[in-house]
N, C-alpha and C. Protein backbone atom coordinates (compact mmCIF):
# COMPACT_ATOMS: atom_id res chain seq x y z
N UNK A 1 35.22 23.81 -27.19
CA UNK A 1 36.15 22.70 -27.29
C UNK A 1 36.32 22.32 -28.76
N UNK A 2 37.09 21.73 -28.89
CA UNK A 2 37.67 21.36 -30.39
C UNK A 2 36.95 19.68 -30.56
N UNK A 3 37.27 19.36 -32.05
CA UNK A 3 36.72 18.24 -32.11
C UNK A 3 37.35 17.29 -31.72
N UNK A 4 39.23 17.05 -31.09
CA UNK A 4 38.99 15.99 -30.29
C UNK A 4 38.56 15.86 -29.15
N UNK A 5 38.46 17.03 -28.26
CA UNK A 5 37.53 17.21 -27.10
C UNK A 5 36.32 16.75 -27.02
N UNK A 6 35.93 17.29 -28.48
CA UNK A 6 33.89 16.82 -28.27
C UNK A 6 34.08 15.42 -28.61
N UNK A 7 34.68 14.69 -29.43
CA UNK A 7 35.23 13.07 -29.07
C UNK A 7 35.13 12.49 -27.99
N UNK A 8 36.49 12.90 -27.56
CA UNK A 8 36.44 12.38 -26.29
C UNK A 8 35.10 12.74 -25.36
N UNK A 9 34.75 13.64 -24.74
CA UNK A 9 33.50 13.77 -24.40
C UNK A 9 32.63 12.92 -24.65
N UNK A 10 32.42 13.04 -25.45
CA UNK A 10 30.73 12.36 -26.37
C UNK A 10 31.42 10.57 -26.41
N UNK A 11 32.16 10.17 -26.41
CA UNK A 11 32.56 8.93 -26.96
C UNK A 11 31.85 8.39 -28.15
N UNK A 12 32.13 9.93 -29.33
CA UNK A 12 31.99 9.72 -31.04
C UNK A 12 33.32 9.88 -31.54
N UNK A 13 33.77 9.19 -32.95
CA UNK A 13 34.89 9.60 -33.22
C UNK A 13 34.67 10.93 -33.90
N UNK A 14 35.67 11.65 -34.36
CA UNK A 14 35.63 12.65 -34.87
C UNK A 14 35.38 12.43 -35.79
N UNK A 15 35.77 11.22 -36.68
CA UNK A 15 35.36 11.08 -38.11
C UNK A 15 33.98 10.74 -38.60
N UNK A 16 33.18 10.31 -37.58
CA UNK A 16 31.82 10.19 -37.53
C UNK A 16 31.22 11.68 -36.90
N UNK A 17 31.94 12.67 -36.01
CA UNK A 17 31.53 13.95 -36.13
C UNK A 17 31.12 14.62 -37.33
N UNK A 18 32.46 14.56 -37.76
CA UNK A 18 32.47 15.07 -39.36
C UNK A 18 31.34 14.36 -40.44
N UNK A 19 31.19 13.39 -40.13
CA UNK A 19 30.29 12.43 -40.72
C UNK A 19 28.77 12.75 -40.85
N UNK A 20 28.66 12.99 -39.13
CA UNK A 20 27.36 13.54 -38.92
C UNK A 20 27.13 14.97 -39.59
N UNK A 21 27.99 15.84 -39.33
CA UNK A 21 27.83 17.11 -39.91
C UNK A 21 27.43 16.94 -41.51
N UNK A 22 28.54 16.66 -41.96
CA UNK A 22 28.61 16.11 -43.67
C UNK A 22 27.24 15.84 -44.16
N UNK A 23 26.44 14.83 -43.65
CA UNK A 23 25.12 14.53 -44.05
C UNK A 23 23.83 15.12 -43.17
N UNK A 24 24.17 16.32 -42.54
CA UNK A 24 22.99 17.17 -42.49
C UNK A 24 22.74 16.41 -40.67
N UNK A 25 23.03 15.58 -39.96
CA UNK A 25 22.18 14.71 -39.06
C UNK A 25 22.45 15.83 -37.56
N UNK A 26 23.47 16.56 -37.42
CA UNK A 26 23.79 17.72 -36.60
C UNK A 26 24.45 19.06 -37.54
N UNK A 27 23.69 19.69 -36.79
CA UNK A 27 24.33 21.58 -37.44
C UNK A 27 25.54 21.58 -37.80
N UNK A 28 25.85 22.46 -39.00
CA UNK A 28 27.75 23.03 -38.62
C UNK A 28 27.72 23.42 -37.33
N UNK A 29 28.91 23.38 -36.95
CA UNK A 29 29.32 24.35 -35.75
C UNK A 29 30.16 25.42 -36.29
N UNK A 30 30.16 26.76 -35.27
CA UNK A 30 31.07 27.37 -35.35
C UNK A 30 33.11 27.15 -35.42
N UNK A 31 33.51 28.41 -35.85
CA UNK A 31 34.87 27.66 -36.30
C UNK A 31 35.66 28.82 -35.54
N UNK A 32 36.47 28.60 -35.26
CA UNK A 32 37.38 29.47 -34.45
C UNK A 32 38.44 30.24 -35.37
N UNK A 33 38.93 31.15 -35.02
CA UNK A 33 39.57 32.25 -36.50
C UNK A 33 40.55 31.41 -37.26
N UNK A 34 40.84 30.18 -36.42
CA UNK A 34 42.19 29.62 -37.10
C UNK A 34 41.31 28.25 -37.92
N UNK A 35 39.95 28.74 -38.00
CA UNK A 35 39.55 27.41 -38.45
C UNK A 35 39.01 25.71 -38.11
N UNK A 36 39.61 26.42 -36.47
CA UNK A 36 39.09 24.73 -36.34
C UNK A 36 37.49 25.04 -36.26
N UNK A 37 36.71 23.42 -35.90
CA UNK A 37 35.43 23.94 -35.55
C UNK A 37 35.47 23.63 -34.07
N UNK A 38 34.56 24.25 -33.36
CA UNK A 38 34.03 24.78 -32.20
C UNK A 38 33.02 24.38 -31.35
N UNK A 39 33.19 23.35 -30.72
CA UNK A 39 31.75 22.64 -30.24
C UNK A 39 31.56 22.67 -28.47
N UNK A 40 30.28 22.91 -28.37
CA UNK A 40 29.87 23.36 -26.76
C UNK A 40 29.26 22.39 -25.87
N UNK A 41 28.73 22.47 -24.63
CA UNK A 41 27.86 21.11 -24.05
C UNK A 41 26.84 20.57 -24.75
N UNK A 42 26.08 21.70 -25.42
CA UNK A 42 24.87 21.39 -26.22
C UNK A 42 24.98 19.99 -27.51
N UNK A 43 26.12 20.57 -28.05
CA UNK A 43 26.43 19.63 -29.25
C UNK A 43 26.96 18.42 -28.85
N UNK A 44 27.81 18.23 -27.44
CA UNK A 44 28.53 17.14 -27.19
C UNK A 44 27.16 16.29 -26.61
N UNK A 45 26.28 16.90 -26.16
CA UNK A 45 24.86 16.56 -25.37
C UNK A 45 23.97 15.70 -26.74
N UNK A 46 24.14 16.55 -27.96
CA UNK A 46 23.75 15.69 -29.13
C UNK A 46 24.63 14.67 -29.70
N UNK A 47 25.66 14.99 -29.82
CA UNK A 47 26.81 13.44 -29.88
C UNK A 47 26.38 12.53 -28.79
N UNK A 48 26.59 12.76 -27.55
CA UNK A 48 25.67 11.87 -26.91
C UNK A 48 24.74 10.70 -26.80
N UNK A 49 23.51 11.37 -27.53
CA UNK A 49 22.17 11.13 -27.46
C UNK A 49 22.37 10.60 -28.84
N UNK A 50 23.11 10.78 -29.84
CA UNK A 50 23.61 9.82 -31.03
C UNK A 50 23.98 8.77 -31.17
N UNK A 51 25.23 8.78 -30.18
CA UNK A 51 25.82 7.57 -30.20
C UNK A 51 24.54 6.36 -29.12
N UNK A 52 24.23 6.61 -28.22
CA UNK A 52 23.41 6.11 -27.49
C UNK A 52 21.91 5.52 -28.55
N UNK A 53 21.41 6.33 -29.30
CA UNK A 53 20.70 5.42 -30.38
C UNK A 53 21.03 4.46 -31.21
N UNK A 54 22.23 5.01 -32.11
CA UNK A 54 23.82 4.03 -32.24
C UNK A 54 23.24 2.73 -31.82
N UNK A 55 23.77 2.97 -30.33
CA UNK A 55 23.93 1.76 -29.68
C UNK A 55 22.49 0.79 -29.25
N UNK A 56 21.50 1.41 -30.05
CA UNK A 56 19.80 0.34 -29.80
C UNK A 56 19.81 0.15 -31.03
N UNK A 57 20.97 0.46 -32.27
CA UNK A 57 20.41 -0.10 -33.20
C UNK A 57 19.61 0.78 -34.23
N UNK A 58 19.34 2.14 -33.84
CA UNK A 58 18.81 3.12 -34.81
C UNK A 58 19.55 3.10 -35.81
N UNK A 59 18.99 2.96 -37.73
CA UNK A 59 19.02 3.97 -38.40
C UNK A 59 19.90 5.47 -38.34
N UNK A 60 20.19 5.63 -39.34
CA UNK A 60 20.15 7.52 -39.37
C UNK A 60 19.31 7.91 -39.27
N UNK A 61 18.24 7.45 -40.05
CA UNK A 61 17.12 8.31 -40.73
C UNK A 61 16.33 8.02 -38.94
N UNK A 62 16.39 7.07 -38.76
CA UNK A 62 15.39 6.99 -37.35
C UNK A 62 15.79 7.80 -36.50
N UNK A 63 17.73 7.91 -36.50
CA UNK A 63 18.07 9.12 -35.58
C UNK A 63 17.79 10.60 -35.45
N UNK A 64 17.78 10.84 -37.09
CA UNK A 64 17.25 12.03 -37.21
C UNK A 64 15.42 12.73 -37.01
N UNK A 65 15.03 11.37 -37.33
CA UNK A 65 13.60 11.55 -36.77
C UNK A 65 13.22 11.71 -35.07
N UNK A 66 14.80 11.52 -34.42
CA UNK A 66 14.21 10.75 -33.22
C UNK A 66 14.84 12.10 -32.45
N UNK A 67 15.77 12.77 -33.24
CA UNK A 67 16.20 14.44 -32.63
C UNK A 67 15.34 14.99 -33.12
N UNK A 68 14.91 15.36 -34.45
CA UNK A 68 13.80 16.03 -34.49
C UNK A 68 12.72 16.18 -33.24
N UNK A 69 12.34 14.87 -32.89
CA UNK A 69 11.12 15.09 -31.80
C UNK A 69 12.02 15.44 -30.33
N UNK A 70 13.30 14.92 -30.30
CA UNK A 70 14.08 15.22 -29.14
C UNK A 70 13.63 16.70 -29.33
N UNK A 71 14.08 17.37 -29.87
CA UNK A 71 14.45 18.74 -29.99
C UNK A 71 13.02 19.97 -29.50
N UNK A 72 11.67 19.23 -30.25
CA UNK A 72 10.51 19.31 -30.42
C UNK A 72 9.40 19.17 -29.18
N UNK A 73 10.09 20.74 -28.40
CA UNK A 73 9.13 20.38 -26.95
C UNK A 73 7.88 20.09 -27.06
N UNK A 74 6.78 20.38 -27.95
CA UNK A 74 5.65 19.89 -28.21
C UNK A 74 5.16 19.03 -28.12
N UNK A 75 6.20 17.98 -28.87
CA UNK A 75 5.87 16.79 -29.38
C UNK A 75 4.94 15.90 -28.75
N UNK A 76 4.45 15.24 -29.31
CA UNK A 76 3.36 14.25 -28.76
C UNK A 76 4.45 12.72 -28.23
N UNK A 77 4.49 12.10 -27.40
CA UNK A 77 5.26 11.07 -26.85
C UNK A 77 4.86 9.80 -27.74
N UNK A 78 3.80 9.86 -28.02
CA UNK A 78 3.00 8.33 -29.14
C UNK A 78 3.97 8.33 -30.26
N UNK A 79 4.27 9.32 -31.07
CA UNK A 79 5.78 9.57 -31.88
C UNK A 79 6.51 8.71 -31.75
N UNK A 80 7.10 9.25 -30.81
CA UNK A 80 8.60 8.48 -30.09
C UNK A 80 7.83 6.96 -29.71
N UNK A 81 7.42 6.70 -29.25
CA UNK A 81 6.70 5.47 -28.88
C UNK A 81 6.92 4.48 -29.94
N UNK A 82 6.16 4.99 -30.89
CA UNK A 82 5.45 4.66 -32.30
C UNK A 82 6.46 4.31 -33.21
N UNK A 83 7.86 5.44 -33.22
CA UNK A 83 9.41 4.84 -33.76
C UNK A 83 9.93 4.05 -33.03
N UNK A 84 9.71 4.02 -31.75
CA UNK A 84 10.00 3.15 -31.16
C UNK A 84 10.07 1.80 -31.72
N UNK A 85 8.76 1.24 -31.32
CA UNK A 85 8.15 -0.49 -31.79
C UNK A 85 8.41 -0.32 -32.99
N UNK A 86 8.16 0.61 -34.35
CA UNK A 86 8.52 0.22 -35.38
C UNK A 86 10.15 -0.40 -35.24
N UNK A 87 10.93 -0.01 -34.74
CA UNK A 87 12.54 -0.08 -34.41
C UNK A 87 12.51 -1.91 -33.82
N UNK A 88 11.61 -2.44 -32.40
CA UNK A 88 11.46 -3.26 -32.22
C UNK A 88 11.01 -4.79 -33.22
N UNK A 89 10.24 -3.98 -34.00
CA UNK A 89 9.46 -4.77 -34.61
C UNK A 89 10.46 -5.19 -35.70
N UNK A 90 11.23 -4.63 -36.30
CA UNK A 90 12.82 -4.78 -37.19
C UNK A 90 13.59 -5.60 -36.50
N UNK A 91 14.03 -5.27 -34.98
CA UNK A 91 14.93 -5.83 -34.43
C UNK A 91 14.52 -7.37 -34.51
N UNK A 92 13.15 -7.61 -33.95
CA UNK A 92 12.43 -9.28 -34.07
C UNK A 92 12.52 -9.41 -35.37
N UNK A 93 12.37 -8.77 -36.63
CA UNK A 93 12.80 -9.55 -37.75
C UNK A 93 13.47 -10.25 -38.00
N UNK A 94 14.67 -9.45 -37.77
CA UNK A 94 16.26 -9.65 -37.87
C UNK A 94 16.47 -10.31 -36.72
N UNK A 95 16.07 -10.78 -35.84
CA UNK A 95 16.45 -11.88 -34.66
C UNK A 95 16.30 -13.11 -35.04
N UNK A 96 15.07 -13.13 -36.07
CA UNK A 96 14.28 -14.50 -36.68
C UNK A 96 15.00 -14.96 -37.85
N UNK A 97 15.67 -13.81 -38.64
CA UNK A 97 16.29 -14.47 -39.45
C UNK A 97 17.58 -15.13 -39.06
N UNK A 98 18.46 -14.52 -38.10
CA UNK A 98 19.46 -14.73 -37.53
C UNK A 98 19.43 -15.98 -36.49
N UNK A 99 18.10 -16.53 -36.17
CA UNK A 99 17.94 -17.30 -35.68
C UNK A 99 17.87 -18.70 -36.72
N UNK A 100 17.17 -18.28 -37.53
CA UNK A 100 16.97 -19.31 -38.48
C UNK A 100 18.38 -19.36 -39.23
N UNK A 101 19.03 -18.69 -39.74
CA UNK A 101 20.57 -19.15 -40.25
C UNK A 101 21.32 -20.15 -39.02
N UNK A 102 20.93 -19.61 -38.19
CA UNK A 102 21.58 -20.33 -36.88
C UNK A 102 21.61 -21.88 -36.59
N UNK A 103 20.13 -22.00 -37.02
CA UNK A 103 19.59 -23.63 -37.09
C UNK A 103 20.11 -24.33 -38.00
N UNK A 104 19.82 -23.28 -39.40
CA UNK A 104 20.48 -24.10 -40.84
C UNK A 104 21.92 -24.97 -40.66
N UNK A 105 23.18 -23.86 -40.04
CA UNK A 105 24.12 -24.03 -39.90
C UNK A 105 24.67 -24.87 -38.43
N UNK A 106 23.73 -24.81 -37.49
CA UNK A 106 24.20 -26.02 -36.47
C UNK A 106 23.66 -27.43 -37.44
N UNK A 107 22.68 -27.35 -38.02
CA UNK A 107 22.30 -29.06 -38.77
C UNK A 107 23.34 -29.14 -39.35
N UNK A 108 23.61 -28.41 -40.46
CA UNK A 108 24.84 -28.95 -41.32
C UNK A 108 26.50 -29.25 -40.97
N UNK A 109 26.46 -28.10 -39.73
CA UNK A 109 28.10 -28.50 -38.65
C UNK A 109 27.48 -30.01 -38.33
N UNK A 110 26.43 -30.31 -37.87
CA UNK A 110 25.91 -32.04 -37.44
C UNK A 110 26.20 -32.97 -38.39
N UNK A 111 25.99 -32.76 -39.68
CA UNK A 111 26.19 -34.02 -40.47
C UNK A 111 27.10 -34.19 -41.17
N UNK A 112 28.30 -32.92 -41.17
CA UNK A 112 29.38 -33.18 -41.11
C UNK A 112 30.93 -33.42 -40.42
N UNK A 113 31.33 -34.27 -41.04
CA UNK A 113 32.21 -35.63 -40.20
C UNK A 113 32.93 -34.79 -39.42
N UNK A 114 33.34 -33.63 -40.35
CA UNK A 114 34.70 -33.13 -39.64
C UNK A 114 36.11 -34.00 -39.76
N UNK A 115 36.29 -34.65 -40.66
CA UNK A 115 37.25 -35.73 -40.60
C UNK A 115 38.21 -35.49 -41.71
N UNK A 116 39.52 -36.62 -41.95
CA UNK A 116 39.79 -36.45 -43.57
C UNK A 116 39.63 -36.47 -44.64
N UNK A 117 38.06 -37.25 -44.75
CA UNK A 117 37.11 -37.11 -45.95
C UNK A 117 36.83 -35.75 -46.74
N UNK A 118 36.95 -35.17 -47.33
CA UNK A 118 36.40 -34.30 -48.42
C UNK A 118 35.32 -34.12 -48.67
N UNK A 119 34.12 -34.71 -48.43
CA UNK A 119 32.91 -34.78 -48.53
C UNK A 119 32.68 -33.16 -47.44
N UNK A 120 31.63 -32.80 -47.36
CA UNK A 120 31.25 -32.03 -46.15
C UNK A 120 30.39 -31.69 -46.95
N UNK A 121 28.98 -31.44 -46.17
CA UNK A 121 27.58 -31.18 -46.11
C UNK A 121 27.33 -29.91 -46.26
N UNK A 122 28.28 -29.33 -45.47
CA UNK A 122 28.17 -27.71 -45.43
C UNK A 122 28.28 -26.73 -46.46
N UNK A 123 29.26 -27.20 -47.56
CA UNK A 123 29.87 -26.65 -48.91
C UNK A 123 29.18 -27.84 -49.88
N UNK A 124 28.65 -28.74 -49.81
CA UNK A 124 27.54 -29.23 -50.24
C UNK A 124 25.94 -28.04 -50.79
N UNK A 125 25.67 -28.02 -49.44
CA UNK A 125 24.69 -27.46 -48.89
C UNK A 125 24.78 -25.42 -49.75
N UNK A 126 26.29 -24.96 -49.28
CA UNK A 126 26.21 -23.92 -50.38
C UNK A 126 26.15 -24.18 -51.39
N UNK A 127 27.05 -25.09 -52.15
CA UNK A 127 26.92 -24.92 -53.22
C UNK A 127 25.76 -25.35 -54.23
N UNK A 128 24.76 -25.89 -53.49
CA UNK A 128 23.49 -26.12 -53.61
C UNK A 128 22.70 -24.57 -54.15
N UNK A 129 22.58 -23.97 -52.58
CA UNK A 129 22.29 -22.60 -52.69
C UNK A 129 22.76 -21.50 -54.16
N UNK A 130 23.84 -22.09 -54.14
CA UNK A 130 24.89 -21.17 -55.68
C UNK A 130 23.89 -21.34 -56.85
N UNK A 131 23.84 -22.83 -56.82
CA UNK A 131 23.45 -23.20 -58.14
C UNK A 131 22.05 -22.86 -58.47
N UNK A 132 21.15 -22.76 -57.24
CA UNK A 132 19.76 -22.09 -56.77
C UNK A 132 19.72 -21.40 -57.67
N UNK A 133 20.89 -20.28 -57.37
CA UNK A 133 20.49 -18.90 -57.76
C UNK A 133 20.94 -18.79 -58.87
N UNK A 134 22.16 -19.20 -58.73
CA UNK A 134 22.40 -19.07 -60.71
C UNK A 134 21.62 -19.00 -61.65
N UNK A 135 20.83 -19.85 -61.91
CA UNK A 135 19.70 -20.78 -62.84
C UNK A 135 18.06 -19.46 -62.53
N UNK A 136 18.47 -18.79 -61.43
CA UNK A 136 16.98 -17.85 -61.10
C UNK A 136 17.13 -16.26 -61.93
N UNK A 137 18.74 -16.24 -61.91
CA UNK A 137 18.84 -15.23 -62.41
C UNK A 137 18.75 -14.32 -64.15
């Protein structure tokens, strides 16, 4: 199949096909005499299993670690496990911070009026932050 086939298939765009190829994360594929390239169940099976990490939030680099062991009948499962929670343990980072911006910004929507006054807490409150950093740098 061609690459809008393995697209459609895989539900990757092609330009992230190309993408993937480009930076090493799946093989070239073969090319057909006229040039296009050439992709089979196997590869659409790895578009797949791409986009589906994609979608938990993997990294590249975690994706490519995470076909590597895909690929890697050997492999020990504690691996995968092990990238796993590291992956989790990011996600709770980034939940906490996103939580905490969350708070910052419901207080300051609170103490401001919202009205025709000009005042507001909120652009207060950045430009607080601005001047923070200005002066640190």
């Amino acid at each position: 199949m061609n690459i809008g086939e393995a697209a459609s298939a895989s539900g990757v765009t092609a330009k992230m096909i190309r993408h993937y190829e480009e930076t090493g994360l799946i093989p070239r594929v073969g090319r057909s005499d006229s040039g296009y390239r050439v992709y089979g169940e196997r590869d659409v099976h790895l578009l797949r299993f791409i986009r589906q990490a994609r979608q938990l939030g993997f990294s590249m680099k975690q994706i490519g670690d995470l076909i590597g062991l895909w690929l890697d009948q050997s492999r020990p499962s504690r691996k995968v496990k092990d990238l796993a929670q590291a992956h989790i343990a990011e996600l709770d980072r980034r939940i906490d911070e996103l939580q905490a911006m969350k708070s910052t910004l419901v207080q300051l929507a609170r103490e401001c009026h919202g009205d025709h006054r000009p005042d507001c807490p909120i652009l207060d409150a950045l430009g607080a932050a601005d001047a923070c950093c200005a002066t640190n740098d």
